[in-house]
Protein backbone atom coordinates (compact mmCIF):
# COMPACT_ATOMS: atom_id res chain seq x y z
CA UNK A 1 0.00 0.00 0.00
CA UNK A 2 0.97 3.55 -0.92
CA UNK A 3 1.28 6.68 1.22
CA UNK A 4 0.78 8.67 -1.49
CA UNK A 5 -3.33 10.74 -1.55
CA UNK A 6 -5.24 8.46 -4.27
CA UNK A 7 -6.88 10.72 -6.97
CA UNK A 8 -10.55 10.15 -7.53
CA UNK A 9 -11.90 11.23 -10.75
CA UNK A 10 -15.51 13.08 -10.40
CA UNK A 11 -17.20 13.58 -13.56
CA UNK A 12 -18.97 16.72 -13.97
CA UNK A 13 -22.24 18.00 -14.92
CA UNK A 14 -23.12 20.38 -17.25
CA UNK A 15 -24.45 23.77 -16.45
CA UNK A 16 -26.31 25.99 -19.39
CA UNK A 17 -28.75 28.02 -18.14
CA UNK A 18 -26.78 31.22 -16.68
CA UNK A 19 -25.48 34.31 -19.08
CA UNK A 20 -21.70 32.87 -18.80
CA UNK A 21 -22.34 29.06 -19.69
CA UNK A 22 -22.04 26.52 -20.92
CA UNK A 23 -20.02 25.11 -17.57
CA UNK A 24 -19.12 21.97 -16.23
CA UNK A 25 -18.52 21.03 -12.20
CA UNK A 26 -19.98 19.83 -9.28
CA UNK A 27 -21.35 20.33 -5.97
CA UNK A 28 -18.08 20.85 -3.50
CA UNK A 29 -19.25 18.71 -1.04
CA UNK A 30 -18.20 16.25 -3.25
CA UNK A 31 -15.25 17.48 -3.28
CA UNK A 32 -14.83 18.01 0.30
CA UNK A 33 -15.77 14.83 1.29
CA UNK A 34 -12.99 13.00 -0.77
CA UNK A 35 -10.23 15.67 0.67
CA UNK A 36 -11.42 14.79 4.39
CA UNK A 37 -11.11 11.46 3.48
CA UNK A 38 -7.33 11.43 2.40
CA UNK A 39 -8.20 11.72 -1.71
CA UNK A 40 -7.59 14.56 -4.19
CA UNK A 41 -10.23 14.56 -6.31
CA UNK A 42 -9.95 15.86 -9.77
CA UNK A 43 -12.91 16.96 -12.04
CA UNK A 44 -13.27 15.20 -15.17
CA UNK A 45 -15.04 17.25 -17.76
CA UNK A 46 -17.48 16.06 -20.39
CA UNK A 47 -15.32 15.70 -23.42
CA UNK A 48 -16.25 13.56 -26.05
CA UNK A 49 -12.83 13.33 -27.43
CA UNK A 50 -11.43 9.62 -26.64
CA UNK A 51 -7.99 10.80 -26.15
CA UNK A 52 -8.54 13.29 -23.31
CA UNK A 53 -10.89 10.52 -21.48
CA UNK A 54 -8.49 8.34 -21.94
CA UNK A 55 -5.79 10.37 -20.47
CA UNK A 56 -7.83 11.73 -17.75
CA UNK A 57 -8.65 8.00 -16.97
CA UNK A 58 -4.93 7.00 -16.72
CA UNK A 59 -4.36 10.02 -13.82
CA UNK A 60 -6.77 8.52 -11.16
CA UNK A 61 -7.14 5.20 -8.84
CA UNK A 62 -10.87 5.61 -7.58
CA UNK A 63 -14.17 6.91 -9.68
CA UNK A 64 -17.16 8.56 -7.82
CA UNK A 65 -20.19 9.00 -9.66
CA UNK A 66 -22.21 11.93 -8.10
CA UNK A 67 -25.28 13.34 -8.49
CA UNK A 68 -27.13 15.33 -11.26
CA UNK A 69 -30.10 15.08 -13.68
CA UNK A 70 -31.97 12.05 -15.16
CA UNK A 71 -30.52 9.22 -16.68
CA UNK A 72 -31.81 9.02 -20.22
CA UNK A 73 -34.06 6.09 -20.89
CA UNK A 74 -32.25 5.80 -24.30
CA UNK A 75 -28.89 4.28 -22.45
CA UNK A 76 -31.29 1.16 -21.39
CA UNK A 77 -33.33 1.31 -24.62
CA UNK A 78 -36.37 2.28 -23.11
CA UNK A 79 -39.20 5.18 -23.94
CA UNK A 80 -39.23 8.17 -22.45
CA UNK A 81 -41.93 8.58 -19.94
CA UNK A 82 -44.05 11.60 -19.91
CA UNK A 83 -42.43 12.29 -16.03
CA UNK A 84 -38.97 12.10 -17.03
CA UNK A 85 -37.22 15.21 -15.91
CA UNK A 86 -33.77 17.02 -17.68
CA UNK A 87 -31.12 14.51 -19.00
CA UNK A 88 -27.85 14.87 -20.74
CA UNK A 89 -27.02 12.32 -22.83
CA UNK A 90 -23.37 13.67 -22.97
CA UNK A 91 -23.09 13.01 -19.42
CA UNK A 92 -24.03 9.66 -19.80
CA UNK A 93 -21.63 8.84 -22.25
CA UNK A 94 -19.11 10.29 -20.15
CA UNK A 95 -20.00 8.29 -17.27
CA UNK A 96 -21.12 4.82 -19.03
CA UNK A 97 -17.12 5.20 -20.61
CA UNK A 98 -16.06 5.03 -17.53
CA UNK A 99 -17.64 3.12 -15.23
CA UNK A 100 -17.42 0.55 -18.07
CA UNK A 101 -13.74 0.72 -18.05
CA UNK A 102 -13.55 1.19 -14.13
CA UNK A 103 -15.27 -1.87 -13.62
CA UNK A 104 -13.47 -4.21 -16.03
CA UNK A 105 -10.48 -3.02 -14.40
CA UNK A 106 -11.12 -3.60 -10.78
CA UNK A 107 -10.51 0.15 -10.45
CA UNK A 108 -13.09 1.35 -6.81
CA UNK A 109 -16.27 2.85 -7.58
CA UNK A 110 -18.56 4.98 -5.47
CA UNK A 111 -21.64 5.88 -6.80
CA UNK A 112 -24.11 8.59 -5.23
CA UNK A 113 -28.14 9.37 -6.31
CA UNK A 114 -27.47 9.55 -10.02
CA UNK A 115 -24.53 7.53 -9.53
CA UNK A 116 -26.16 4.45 -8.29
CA UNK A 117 -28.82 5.06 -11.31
CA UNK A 118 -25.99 5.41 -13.58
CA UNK A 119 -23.51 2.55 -12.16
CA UNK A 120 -26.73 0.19 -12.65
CA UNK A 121 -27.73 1.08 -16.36
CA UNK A 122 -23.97 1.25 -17.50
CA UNK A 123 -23.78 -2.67 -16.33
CA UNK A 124 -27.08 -3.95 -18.10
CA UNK A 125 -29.74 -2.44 -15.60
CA UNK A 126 -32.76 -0.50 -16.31
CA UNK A 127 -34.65 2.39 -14.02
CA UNK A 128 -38.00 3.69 -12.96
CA UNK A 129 -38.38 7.19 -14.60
CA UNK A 130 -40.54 8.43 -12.37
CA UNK A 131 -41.23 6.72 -8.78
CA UNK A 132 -44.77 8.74 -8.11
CA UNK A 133 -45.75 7.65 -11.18
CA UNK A 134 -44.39 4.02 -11.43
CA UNK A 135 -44.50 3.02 -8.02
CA UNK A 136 -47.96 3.83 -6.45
CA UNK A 137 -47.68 4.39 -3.11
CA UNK A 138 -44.41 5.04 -2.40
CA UNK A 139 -42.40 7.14 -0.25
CA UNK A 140 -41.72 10.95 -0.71
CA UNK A 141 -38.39 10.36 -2.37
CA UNK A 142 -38.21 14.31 -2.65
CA UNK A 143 -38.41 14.79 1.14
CA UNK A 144 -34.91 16.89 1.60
CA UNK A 145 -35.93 19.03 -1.72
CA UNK A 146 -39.26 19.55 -0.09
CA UNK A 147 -37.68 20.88 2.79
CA UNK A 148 -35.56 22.46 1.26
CA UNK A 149 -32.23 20.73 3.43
CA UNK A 150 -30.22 18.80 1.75
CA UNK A 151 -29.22 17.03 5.20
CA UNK A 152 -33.02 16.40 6.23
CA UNK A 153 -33.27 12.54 7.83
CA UNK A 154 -36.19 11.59 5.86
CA UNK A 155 -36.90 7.87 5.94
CA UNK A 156 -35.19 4.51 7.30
CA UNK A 157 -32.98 2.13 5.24
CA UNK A 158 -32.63 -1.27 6.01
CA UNK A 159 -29.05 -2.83 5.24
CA UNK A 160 -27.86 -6.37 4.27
CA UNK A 161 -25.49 -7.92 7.45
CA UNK A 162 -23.75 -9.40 5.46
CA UNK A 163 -23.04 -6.75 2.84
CA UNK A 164 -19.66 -4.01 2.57
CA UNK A 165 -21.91 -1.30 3.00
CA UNK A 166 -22.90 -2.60 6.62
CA UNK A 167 -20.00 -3.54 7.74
CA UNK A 168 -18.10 -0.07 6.81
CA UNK A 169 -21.12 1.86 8.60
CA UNK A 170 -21.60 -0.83 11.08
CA UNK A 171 -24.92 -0.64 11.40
CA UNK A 172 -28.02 -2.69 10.12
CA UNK A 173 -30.43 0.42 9.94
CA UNK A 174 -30.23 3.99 9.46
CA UNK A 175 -32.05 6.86 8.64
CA UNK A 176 -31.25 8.92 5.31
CA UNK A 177 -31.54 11.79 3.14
CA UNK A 178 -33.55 11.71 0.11
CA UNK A 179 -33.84 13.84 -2.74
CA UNK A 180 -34.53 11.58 -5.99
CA UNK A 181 -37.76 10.63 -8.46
CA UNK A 182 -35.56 7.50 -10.30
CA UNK A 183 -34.64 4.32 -8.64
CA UNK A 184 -32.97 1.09 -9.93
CA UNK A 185 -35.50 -1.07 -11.82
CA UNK A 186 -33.76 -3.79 -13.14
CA UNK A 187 -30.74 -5.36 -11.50
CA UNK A 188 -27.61 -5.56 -13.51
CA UNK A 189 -25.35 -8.67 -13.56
CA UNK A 190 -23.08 -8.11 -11.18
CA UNK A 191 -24.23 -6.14 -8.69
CA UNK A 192 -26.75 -7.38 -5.42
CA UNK A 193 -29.04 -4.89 -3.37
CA UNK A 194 -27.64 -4.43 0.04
CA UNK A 195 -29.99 -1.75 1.37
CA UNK A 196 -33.48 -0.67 0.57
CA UNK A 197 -36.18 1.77 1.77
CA UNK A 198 -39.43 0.21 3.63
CA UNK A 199 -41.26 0.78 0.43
CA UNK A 200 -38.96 -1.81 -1.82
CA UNK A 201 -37.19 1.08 -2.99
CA UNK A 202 -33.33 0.07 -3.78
CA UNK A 203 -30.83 2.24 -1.68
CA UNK A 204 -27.85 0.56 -2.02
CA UNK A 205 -26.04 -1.65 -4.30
CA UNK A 206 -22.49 -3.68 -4.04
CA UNK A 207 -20.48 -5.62 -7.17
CA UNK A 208 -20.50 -9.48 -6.22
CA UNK A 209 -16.96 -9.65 -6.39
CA UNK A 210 -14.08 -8.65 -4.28
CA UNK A 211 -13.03 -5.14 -6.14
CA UNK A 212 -15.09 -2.57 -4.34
CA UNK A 213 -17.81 -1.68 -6.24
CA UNK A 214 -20.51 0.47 -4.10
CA UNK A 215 -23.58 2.55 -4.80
CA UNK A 216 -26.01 4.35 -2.57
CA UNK A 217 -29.21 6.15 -3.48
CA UNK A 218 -28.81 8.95 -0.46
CA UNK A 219 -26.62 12.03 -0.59
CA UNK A 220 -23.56 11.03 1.94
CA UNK A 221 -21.54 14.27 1.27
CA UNK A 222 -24.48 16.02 2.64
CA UNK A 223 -24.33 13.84 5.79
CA UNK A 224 -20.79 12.92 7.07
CA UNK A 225 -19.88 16.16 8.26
CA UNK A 226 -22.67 16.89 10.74
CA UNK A 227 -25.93 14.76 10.14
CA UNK A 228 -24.37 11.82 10.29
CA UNK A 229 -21.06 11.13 10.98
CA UNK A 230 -20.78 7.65 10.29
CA UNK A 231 -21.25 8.17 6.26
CA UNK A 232 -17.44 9.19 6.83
CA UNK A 233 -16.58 5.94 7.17
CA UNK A 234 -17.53 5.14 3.38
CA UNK A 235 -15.69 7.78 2.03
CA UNK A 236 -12.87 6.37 4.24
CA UNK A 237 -13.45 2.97 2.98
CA UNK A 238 -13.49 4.38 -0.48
CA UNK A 239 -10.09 5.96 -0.37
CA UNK A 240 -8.71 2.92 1.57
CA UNK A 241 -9.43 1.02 -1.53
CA UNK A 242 -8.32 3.32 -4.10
CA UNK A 243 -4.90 3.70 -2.08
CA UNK A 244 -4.26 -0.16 -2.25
């Protein structure tokens, strides 16, 4: 194992709306929470030139997929549902690249709210566009937005025992965050649910082999720092691995 800070490539999103875009970044607590945890991270814009992915991919040991706007339907050949919300199919083709690559080369993976969406339709999964919709009944997935904190403790998630996830936050339930309308639909190969909300809704998915391979449908970042500490541990866990 090295000494040296493991750098963990964060792809951005794409901003267009203001006077002085077209931008790309991301929310700094994603940023922060990598830094606390020993990492550098380092922003990987939405090229679609090969040769700069490529080289940007070479420069880092660990890939978290963040947040952002919808996946599009069109990455797991499905219609687009009247309730789907803003995608960018740039950004997916970003991401799919390399959590394609990442994966097949045992390279750690974090995913977070899109992330988890994303991780699961890169590897053969599919999505519910729209949970209110497609899910009668369900809970308010939108609870932080509706109250307007990001940190709000919205509803519980039961964990697997015998899964990573539990074991690095050593508990078996906990109480989350939530500020999504997509969940996982279809599993990917690969991959096993290892925490979900009381309403069947997936929170949490590892890979089923040993390279560490995580995904959860909260917003840790938001959480570590005050909320609830132990979501540091993941991030910890994270770097760990991409330091090995």
């Amino acid at each position: 194992m090295t000494t040296r800070r493991p750098v963990i490539g964060i792809p951005c999103s794409a901003f267009t709306e203001a006077w002085y875009t077209p931008a790309n970044g991301n929310s700094i607590s994603y940023l922060r929470a990598v830094e606390a945890a020993g990492g550098v991270p380092l922003l990987i814009h939405l090229s679609d030139d090969s040769v700069v992915l490529d080289t940007l991919y070479q420069h880092i040991d660990g890939l978290l997929l963040a947040g952002g706007v919808d996946v599009d339907p069109a990455s797991y050949q499905a219609s687009r549902h009247p309730a789907l919300e803003a995608t960018d199919p740039a950004q997916d083709a970003v991401e799919i690249t390399l959590a394609r690559r990442a994966v097949a080369d045992g390279m750690p993976v974090l995913g977070i709210c899109r992330g988890i969406q994303l991780l699961n339709v890169a590897l053969g999964g599919s999505l519910y566009q729209d949970i209110d919709a497609e899910l009668p009944g369900a809970l308010d997935h939108r609870a932080s937005i509706h109250q307007r904190d990001m940190a709000y403790l919205a509803h519980p998630v039961q964990l697997d025992a015998a899964s990573r996830l539990a074991g690095v936050l050593d508990c078996g339930e906990l109480i989350v965050n939530t500020l999504h309308h997509q969940a996982l639909r279809d599993l990917a190969p690969g991959v096993r649910v290892v925490a979900r909300a009381p309403d069947g809704v997936v929170e949490g998915i590892e890979g089923a082999g040993a390279a560490y391979l995580l995904a959860v449908q909260c917003h840790p970042e938001e959480l570590w720092a005050a909320a609830d500490p132990r979501w540091r541990r993941m991030f910890d866990s994270f770097i760990t691995a991409a330091r090995a």
